[in-house]
N, C-alpha and C. Protein backbone atom coordinates (compact mmCIF):
# COMPACT_ATOMS: atom_id res chain seq x y z
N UNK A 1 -6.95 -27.13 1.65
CA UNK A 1 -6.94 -26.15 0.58
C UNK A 1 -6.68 -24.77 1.18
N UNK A 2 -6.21 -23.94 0.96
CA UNK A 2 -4.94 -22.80 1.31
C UNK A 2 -6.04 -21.49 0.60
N UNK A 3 -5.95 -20.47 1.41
CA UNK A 3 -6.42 -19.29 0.79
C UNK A 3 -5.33 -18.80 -0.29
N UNK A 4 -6.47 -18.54 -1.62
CA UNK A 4 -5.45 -18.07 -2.59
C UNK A 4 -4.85 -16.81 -2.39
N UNK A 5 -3.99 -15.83 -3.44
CA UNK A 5 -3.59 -14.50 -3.38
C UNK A 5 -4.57 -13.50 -2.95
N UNK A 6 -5.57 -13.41 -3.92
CA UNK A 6 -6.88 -12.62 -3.81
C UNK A 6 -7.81 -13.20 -2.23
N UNK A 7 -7.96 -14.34 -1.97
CA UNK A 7 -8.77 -14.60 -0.64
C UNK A 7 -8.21 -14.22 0.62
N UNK A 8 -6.93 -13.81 0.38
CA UNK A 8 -6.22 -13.24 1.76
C UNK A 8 -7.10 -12.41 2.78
N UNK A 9 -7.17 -12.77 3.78
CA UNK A 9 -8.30 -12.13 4.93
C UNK A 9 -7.12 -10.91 5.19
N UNK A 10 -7.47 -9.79 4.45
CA UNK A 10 -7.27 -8.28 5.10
C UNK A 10 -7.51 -7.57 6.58
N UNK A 11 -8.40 -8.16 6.92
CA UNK A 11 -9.20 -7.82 8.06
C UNK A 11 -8.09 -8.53 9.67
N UNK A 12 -7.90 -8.93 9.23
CA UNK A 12 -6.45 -9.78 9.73
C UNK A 12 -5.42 -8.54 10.70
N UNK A 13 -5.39 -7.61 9.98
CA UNK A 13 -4.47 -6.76 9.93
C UNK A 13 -4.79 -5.72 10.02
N UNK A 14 -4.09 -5.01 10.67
CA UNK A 14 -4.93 -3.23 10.16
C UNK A 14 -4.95 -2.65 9.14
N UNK A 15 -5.49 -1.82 9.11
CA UNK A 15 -5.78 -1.22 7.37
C UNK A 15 -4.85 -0.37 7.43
N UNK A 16 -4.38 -0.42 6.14
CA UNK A 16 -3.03 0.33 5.32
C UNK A 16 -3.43 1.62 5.85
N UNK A 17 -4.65 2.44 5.09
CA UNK A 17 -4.71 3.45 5.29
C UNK A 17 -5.77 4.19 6.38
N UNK A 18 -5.49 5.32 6.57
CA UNK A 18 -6.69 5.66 8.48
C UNK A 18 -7.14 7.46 7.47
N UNK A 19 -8.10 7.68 8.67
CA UNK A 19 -9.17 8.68 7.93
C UNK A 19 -8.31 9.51 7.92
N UNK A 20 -8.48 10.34 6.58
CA UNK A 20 -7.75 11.87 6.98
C UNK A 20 -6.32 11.68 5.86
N UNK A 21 -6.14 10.53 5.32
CA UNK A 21 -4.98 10.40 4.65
C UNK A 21 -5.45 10.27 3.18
N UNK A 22 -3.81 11.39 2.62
CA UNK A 22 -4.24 11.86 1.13
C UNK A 22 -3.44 10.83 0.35
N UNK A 23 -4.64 10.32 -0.42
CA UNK A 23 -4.45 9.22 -1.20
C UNK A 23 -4.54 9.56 -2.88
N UNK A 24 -3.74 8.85 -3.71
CA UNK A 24 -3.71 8.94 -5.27
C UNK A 24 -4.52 7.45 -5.91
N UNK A 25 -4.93 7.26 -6.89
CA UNK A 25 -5.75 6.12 -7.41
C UNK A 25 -4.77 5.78 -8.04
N UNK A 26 -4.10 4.30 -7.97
CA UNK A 26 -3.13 3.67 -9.05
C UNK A 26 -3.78 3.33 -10.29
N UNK A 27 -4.88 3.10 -10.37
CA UNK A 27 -5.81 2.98 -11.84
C UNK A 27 -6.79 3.36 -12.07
N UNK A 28 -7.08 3.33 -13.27
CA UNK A 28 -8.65 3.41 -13.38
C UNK A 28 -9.78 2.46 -12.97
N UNK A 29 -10.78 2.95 -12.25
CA UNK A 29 -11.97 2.46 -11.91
C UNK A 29 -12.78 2.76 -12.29
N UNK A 30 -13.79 1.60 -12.61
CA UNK A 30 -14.77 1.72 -13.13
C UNK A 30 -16.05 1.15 -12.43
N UNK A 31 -17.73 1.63 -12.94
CA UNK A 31 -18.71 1.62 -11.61
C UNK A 31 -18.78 -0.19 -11.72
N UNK A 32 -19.29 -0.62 -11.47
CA UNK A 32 -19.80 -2.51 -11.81
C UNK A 32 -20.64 -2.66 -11.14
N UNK A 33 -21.34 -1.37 -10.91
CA UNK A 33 -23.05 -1.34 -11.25
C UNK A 33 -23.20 -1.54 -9.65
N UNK A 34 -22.53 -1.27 -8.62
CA UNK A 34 -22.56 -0.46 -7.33
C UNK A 34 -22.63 0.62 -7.27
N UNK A 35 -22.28 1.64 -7.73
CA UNK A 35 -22.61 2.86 -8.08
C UNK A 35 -23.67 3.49 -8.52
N UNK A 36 -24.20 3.83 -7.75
CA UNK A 36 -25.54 4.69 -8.12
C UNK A 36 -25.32 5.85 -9.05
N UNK A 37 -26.67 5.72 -10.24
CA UNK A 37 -27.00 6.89 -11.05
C UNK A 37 -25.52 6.91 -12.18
N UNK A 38 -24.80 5.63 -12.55
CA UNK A 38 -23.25 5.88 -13.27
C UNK A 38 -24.26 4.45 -13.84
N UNK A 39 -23.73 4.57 -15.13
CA UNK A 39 -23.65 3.50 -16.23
C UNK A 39 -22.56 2.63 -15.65
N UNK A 40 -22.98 0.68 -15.61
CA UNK A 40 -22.00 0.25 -15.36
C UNK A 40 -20.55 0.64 -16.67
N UNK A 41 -19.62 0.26 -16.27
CA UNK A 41 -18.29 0.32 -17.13
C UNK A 41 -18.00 1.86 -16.95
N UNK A 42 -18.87 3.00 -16.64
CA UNK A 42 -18.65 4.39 -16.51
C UNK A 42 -17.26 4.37 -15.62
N UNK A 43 -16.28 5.15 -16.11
CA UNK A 43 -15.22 5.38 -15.57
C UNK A 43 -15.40 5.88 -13.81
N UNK A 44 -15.41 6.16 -12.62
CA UNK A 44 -15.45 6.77 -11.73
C UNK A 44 -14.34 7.44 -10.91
N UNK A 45 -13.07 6.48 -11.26
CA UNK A 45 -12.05 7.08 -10.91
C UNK A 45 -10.81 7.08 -11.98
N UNK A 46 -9.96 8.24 -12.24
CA UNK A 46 -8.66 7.54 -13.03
C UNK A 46 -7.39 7.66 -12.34
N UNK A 47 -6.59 6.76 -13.04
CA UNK A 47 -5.45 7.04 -12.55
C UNK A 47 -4.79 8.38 -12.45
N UNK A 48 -3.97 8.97 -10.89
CA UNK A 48 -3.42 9.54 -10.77
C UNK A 48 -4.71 10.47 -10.00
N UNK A 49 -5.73 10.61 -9.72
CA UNK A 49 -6.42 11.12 -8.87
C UNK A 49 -6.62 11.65 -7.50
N UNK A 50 -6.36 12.59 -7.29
CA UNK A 50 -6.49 12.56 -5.61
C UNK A 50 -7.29 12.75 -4.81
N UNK A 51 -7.24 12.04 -3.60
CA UNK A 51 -8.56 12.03 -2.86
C UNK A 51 -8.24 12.40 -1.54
N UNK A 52 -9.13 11.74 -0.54
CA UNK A 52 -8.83 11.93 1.09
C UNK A 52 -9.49 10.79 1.60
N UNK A 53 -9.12 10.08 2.26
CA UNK A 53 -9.85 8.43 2.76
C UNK A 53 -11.28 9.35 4.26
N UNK A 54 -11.95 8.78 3.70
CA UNK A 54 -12.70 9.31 4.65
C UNK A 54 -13.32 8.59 5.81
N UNK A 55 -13.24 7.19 5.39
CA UNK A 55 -13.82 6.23 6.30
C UNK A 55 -13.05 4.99 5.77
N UNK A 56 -13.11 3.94 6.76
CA UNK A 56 -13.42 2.64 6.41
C UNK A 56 -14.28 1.27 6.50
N UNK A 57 -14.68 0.42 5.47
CA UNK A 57 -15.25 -0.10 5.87
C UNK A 57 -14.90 -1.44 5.78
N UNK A 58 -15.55 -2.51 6.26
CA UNK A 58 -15.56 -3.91 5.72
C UNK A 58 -16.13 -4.20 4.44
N UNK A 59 -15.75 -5.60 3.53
CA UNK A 59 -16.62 -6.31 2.53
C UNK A 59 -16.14 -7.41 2.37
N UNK A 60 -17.56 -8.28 2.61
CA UNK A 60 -17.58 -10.27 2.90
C UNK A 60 -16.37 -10.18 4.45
N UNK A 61 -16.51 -9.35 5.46
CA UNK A 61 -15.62 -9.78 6.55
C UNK A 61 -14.05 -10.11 5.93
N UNK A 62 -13.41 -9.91 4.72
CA UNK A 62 -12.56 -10.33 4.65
C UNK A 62 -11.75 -9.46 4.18
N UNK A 63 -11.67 -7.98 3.43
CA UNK A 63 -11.70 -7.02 2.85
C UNK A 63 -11.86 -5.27 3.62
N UNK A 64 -10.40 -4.65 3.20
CA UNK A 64 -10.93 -3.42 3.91
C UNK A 64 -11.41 -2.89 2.57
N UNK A 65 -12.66 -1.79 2.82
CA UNK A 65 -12.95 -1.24 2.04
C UNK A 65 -12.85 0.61 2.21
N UNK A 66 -12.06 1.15 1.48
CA UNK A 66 -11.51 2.55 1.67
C UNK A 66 -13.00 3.67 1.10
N UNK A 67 -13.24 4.54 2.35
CA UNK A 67 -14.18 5.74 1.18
C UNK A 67 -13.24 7.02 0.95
N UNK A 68 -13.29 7.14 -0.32
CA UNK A 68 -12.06 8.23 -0.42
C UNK A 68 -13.00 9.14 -0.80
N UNK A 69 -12.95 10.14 -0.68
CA UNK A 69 -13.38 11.67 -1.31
C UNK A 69 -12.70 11.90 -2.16
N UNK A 70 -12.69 12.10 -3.51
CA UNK A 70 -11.83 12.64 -5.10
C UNK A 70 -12.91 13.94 -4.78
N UNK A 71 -12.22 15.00 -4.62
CA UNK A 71 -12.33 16.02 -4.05
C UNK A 71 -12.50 16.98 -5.67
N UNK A 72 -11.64 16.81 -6.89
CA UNK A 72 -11.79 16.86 -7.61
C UNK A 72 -13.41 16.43 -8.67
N UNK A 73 -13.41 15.38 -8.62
CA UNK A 73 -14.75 14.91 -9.01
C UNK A 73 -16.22 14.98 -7.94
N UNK A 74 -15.70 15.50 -7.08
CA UNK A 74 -17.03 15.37 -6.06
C UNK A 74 -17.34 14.67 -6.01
N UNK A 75 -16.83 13.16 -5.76
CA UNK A 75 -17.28 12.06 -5.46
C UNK A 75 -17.14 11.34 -4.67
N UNK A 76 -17.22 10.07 -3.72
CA UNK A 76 -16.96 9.35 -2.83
C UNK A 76 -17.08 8.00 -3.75
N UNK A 77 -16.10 7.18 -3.33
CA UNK A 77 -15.94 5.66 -4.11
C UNK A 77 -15.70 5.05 -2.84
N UNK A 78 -16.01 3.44 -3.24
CA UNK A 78 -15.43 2.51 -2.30
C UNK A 78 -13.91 2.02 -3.27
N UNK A 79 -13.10 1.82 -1.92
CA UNK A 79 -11.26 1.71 -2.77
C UNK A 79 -10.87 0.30 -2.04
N UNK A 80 -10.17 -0.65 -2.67
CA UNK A 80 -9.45 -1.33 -2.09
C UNK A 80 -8.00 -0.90 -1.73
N UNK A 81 -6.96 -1.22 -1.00
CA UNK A 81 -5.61 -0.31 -0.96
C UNK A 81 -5.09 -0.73 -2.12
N UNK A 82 -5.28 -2.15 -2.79
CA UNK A 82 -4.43 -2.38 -3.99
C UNK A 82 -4.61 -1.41 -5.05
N UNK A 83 -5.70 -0.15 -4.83
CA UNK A 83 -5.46 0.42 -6.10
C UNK A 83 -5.37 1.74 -5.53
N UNK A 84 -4.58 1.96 -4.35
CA UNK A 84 -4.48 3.41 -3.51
C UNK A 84 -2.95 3.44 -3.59
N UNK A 85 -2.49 4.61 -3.32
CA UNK A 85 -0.98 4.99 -2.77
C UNK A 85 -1.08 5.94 -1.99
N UNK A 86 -0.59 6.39 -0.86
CA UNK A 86 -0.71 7.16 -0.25
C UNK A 86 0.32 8.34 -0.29
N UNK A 87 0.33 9.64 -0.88
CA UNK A 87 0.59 10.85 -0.91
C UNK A 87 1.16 11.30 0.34
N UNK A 88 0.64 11.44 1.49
CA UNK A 88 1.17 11.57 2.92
C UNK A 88 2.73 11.02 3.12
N UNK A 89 2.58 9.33 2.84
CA UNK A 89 3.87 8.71 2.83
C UNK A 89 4.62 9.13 2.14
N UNK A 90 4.81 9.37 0.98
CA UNK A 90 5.51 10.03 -0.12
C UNK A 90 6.21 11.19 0.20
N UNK A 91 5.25 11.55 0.36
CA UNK A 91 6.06 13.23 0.95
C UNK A 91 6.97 13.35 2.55
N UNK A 92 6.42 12.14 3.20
CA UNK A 92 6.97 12.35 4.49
C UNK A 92 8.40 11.17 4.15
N UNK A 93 8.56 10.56 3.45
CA UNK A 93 9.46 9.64 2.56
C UNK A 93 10.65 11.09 1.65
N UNK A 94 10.31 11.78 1.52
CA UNK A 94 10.83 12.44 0.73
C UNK A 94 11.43 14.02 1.81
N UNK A 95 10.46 14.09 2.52
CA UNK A 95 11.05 14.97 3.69
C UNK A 95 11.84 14.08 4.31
N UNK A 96 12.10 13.19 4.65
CA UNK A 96 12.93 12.47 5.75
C UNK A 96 14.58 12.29 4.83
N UNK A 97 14.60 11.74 3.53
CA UNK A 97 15.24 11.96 2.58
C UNK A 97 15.97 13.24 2.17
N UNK A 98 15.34 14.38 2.22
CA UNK A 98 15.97 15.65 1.92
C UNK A 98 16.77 16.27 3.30
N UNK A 99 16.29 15.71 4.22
CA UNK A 99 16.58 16.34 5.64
C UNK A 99 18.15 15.43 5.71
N UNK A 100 18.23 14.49 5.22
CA UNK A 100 19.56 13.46 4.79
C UNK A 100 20.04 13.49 4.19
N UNK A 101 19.86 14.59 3.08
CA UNK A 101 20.37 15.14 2.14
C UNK A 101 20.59 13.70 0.83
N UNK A 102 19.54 13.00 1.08
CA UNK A 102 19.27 12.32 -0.10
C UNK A 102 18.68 12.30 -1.37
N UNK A 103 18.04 12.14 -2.27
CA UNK A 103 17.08 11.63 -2.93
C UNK A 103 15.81 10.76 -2.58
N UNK A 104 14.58 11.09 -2.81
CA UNK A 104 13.65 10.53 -1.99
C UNK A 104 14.08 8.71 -2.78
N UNK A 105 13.39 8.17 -2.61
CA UNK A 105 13.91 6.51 -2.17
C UNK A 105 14.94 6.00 -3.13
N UNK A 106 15.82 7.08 -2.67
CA UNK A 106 17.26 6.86 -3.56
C UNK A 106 17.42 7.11 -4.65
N UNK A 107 16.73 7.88 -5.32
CA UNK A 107 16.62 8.15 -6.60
C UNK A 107 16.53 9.40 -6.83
N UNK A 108 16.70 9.64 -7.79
CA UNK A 108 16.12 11.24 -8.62
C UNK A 108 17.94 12.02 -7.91
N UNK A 109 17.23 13.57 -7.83
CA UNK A 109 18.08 14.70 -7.44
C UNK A 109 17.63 15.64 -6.18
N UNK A 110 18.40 15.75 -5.11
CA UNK A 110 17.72 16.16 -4.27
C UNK A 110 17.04 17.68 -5.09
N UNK A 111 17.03 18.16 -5.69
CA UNK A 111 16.45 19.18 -6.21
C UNK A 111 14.79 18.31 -6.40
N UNK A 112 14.57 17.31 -6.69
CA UNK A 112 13.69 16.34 -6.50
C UNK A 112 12.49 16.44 -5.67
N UNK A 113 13.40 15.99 -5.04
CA UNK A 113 13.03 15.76 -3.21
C UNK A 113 12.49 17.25 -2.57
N UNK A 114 13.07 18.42 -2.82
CA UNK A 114 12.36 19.88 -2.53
C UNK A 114 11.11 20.28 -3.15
N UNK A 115 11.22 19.80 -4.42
CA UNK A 115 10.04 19.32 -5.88
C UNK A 115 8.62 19.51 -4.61
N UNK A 116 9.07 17.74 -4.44
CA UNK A 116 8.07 16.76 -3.66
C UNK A 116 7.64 17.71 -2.68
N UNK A 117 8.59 18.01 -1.65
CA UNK A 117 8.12 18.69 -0.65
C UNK A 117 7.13 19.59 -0.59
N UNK A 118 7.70 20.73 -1.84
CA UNK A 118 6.96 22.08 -1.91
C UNK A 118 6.02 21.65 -2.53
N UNK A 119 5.59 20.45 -3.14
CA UNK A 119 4.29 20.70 -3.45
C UNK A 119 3.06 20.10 -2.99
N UNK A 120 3.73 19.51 -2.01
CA UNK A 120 2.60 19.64 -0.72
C UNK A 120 2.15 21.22 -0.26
């Protein structure tokens, strides 16, 4: 019997993301009653949020578990990467692109791509 999609040992591998990297939330999260002092179902993070990974940890040995700072909310969450994107990449995706006088991943207008830049 075969590890399913979800049982994939993460830990396997290095973690997507390292301390110090500015991360966005792909969805909303909500507490499920790990969260101290939050009503379970209480929203904690939403989509489009930004944070800063501050640590990492393990969960069940099989799982990285991300602490992001939402710097905005004053909060610290535990993140899996499936619901992170990383901001850093993006922009350094989009500088490497404009310097090539492209469109960041082929798309848009390089007027775009300066967008991206400057607003780092």
């Amino acid at each position: 019997m075969g590890l399913g999609r979800e049982e994939e040992v993460e830990i396997r591998k290095a973690p997507v993301f390292k301390p110090g990297e500015w991360v966005r939330a792909k969805r909303l999260v909500k507490n499920d009653g790990t969260y101290p002092r939050k009503e379970i179902g209480e929203p904690l993070v939403h989509k489009g949020d930004t944070g800063y990974v501050r640590d990492i940890g393990t969960f069940l040995q099989m799982f990285y578990i991300y602490a992001v700072e939402w710097t905005e909310r004053g909060t610290i969450v535990g993140m899996r990467a499936k619901e992170l994107i990383s901001i850093d990449r993006e922009l350094e995706e989009a500088r490497a692109a404009a310097e090539r006088g492209e469109s960041p991943a082929g798309t848009g207008t390089e007027a775009e791509a300066d967008t991206a830049i400057a607003a780092e």
